[in-house]
Protein backbone atom coordinates (compact mmCIF):
# COMPACT_ATOMS: atom_id res chain seq x y z
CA UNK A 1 109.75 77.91 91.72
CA UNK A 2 107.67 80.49 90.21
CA UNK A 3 110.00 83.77 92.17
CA UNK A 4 112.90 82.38 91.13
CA UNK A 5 112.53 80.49 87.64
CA UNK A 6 109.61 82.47 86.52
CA UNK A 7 109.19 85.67 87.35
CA UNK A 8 112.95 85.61 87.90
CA UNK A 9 113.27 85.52 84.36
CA UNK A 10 110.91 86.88 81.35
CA UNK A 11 107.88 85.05 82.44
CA UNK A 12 105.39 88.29 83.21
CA UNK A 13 101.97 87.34 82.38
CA UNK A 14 100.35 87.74 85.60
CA UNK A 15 97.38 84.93 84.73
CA UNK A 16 100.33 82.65 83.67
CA UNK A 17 102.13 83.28 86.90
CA UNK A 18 99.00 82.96 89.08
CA UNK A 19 98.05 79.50 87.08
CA UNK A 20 101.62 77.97 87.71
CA UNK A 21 101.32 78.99 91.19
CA UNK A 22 97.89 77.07 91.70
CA UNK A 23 98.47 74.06 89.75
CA UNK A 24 100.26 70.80 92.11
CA UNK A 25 102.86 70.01 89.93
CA UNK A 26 103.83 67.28 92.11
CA UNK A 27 100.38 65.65 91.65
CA UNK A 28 101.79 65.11 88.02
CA UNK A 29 105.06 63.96 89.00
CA UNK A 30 105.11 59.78 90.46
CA UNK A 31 107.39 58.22 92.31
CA UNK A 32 110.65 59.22 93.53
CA UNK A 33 110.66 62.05 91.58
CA UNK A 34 107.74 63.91 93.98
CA UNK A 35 110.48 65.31 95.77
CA UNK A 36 111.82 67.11 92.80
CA UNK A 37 108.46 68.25 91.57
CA UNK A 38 109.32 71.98 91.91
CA UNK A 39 112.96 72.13 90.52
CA UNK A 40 113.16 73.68 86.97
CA UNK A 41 113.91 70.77 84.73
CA UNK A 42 111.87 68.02 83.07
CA UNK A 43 111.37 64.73 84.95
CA UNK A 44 110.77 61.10 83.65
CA UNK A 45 107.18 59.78 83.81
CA UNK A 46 107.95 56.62 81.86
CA UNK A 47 106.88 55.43 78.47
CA UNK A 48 110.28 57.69 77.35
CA UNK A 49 108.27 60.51 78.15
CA UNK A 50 108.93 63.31 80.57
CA UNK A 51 107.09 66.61 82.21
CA UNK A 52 108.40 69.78 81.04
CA UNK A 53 110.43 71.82 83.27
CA UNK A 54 108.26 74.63 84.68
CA UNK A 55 110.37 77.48 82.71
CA UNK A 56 109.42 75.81 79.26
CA UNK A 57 105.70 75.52 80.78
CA UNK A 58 105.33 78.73 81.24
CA UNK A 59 106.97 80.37 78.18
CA UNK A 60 105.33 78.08 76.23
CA UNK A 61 101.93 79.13 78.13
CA UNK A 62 102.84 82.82 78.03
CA UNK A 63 103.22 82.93 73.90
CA UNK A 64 100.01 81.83 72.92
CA UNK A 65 98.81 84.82 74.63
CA UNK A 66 95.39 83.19 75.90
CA UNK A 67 92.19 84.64 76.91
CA UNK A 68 89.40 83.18 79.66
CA UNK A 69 86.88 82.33 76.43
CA UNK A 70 89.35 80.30 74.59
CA UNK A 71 89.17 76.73 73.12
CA UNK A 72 92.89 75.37 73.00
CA UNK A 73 94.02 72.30 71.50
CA UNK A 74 97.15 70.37 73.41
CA UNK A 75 98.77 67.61 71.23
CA UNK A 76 101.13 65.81 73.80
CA UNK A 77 99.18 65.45 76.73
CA UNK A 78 102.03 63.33 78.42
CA UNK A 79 100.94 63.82 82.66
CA UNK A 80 98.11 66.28 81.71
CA UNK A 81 100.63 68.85 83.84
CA UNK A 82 100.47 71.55 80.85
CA UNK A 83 96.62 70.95 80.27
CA UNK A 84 95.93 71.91 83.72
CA UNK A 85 98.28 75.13 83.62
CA UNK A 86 95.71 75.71 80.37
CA UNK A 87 92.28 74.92 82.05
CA UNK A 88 93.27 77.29 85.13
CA UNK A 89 93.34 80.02 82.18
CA UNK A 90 91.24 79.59 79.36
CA UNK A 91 87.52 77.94 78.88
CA UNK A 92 87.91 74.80 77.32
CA UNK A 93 91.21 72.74 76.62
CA UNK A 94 91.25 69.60 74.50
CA UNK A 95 94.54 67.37 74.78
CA UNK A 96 95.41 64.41 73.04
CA UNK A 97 98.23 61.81 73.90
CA UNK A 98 99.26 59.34 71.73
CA UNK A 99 100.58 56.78 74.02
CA UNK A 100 96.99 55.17 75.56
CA UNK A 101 99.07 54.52 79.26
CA UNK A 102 99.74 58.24 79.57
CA UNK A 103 96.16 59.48 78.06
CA UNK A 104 94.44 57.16 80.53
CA UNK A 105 96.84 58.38 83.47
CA UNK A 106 96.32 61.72 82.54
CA UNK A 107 92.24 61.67 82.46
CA UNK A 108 92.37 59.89 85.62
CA UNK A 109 94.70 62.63 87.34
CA UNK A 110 92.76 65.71 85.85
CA UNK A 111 89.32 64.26 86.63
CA UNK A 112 90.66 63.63 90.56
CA UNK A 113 92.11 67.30 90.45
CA UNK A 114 88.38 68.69 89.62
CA UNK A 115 89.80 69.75 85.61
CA UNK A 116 86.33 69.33 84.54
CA UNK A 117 87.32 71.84 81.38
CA UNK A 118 89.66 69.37 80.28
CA UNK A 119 88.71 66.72 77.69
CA UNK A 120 91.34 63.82 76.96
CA UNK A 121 91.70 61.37 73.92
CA UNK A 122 93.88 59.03 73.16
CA UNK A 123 95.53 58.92 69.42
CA UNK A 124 97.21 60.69 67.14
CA UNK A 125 97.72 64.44 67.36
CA UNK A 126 98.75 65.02 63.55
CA UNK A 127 94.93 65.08 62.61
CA UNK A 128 94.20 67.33 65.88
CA UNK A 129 90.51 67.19 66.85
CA UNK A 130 87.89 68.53 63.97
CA UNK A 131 84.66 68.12 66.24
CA UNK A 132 85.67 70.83 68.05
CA UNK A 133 87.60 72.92 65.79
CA UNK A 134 88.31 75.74 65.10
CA UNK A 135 90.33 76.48 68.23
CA UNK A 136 92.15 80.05 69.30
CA UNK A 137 95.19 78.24 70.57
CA UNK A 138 97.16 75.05 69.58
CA UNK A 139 100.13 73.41 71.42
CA UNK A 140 102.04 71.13 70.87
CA UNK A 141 104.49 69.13 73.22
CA UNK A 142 106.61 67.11 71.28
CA UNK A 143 108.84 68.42 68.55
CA UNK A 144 108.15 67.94 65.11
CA UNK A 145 109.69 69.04 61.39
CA UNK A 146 106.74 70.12 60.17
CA UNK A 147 103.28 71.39 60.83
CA UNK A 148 100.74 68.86 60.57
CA UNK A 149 98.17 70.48 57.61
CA UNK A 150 95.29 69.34 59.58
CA UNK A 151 96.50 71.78 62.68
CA UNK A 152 96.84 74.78 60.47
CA UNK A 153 93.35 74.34 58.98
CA UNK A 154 91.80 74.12 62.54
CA UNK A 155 93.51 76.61 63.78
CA UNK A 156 91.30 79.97 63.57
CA UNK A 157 91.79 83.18 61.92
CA UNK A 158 93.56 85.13 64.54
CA UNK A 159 94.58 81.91 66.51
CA UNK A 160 98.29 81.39 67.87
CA UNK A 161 100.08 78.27 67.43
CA UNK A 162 103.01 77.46 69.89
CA UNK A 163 105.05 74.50 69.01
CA UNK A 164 109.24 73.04 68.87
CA UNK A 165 109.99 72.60 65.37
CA UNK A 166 112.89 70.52 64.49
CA UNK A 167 115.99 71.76 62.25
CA UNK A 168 119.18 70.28 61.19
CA UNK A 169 120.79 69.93 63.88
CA UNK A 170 118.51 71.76 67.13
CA UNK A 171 114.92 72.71 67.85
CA UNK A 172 113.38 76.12 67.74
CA UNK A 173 110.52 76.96 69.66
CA UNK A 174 107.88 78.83 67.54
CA UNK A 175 104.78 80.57 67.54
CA UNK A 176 102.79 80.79 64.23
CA UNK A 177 100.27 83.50 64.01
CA UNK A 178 97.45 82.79 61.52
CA UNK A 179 96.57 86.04 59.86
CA UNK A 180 94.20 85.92 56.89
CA UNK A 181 94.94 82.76 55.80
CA UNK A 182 98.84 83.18 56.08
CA UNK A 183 100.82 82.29 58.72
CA UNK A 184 103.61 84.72 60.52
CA UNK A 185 106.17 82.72 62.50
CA UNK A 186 107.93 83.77 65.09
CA UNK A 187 110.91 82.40 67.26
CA UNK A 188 111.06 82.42 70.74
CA UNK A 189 113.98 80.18 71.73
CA UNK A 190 115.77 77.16 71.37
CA UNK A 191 114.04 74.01 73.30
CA UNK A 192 114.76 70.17 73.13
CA UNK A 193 111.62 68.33 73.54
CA UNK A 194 110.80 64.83 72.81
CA UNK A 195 109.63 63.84 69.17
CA UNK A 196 106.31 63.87 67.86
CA UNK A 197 105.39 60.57 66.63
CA UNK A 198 102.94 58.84 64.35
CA UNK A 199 102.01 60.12 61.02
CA UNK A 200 104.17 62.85 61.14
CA UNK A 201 106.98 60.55 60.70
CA UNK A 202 105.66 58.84 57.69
């Protein structure tokens, strides 16, 4: 997985490389889909929810250009797959999941896996997670047409945010730089994740 659909392609980060190559996918993965833990697609993991193919993973890993000291924020926690790619890299990584099946699946997995940098709640991503803002990284997992306000503001000066933002008719993924109070976006491809839900949609 990671010759072929990683380095095989524009993933070059060597910390992102050696993080995908450590992390058990297929401890993420339940079912009958184990056996297709490693292929480079997304896979159901029910609730109408699925893991991200490795690829996106990666990328999305990749362009929010982390270091070892940083705090990241996940909204989307879904199997707690991309949290662990984040706690192999960076100091501290906060993920919440909105759906309280998945967030308790998800603690229970990355607790068994020894992710002890990895904190989990369950709710709503839009208002991210203030007590421990501000963070150097945000993603988010689920597509959304806007950026939630409350994300922006805890986002730090410097910080990257790395998120699918819904148009007309496809989704772009994007990474916002915050730059003195201004935000410089960025597009890195086109994606199709699944939607954000919640506030966002009100």
């Amino acid at each position: 997985m990671v010759e072929v659909d990683l380095r095989g392609r524009d993933i070059t980060d060597p910390n992102v490389l050696a993080a995908m190559l450590k992390v058990p996918r297929h401890e993420f993965v339940t079912g009958k889909n184990k056996n297709l833990a490693y292929a480079d697609f997304p896979l159901p993991i029910g609730k109408d929810q699925t893991i991200s193919q490795p690829y996106i993973v990666a990328l999305m890993t990749q362009s929010a250009r982390l270091q070892p000291e940083d705090r990241v924020l996940e909204i989307g926690t879904g199997s707690g797959y991309q949290a662990a790619v984040l706690a192999e890299m960076v100091k501290e990584v906060y993920t919440i999941e909105i759906i309280e099946a998945l967030a308790a699946d998800a603690r229970s997995d990355l607790k068994r896996l020894g992710y002890d940098n990895v904190k989990v709640k369950h709710g709503d991503g839009y208002q991210g997670w203030e007590e421990f803002a501000p963070f150097n990284a945000i993603l988010l997992t689920a597509a959304t047409p806007e950026i939630p306000q409350p994300l922006i503001d805890q986002l730090k000066e410097g910080g990257r945010m790395v998120l699918p933002l819904e148009g007309m008719l496809f989704q772009d993924l994007v990474r916002i730089t915050k730059s003195k109070g201004q935000l410089k976006r960025e597009k890195i491809t086109g994606v199709r994740f699944v939607p954000m839900t919640g506030e966002v949609r009100q």
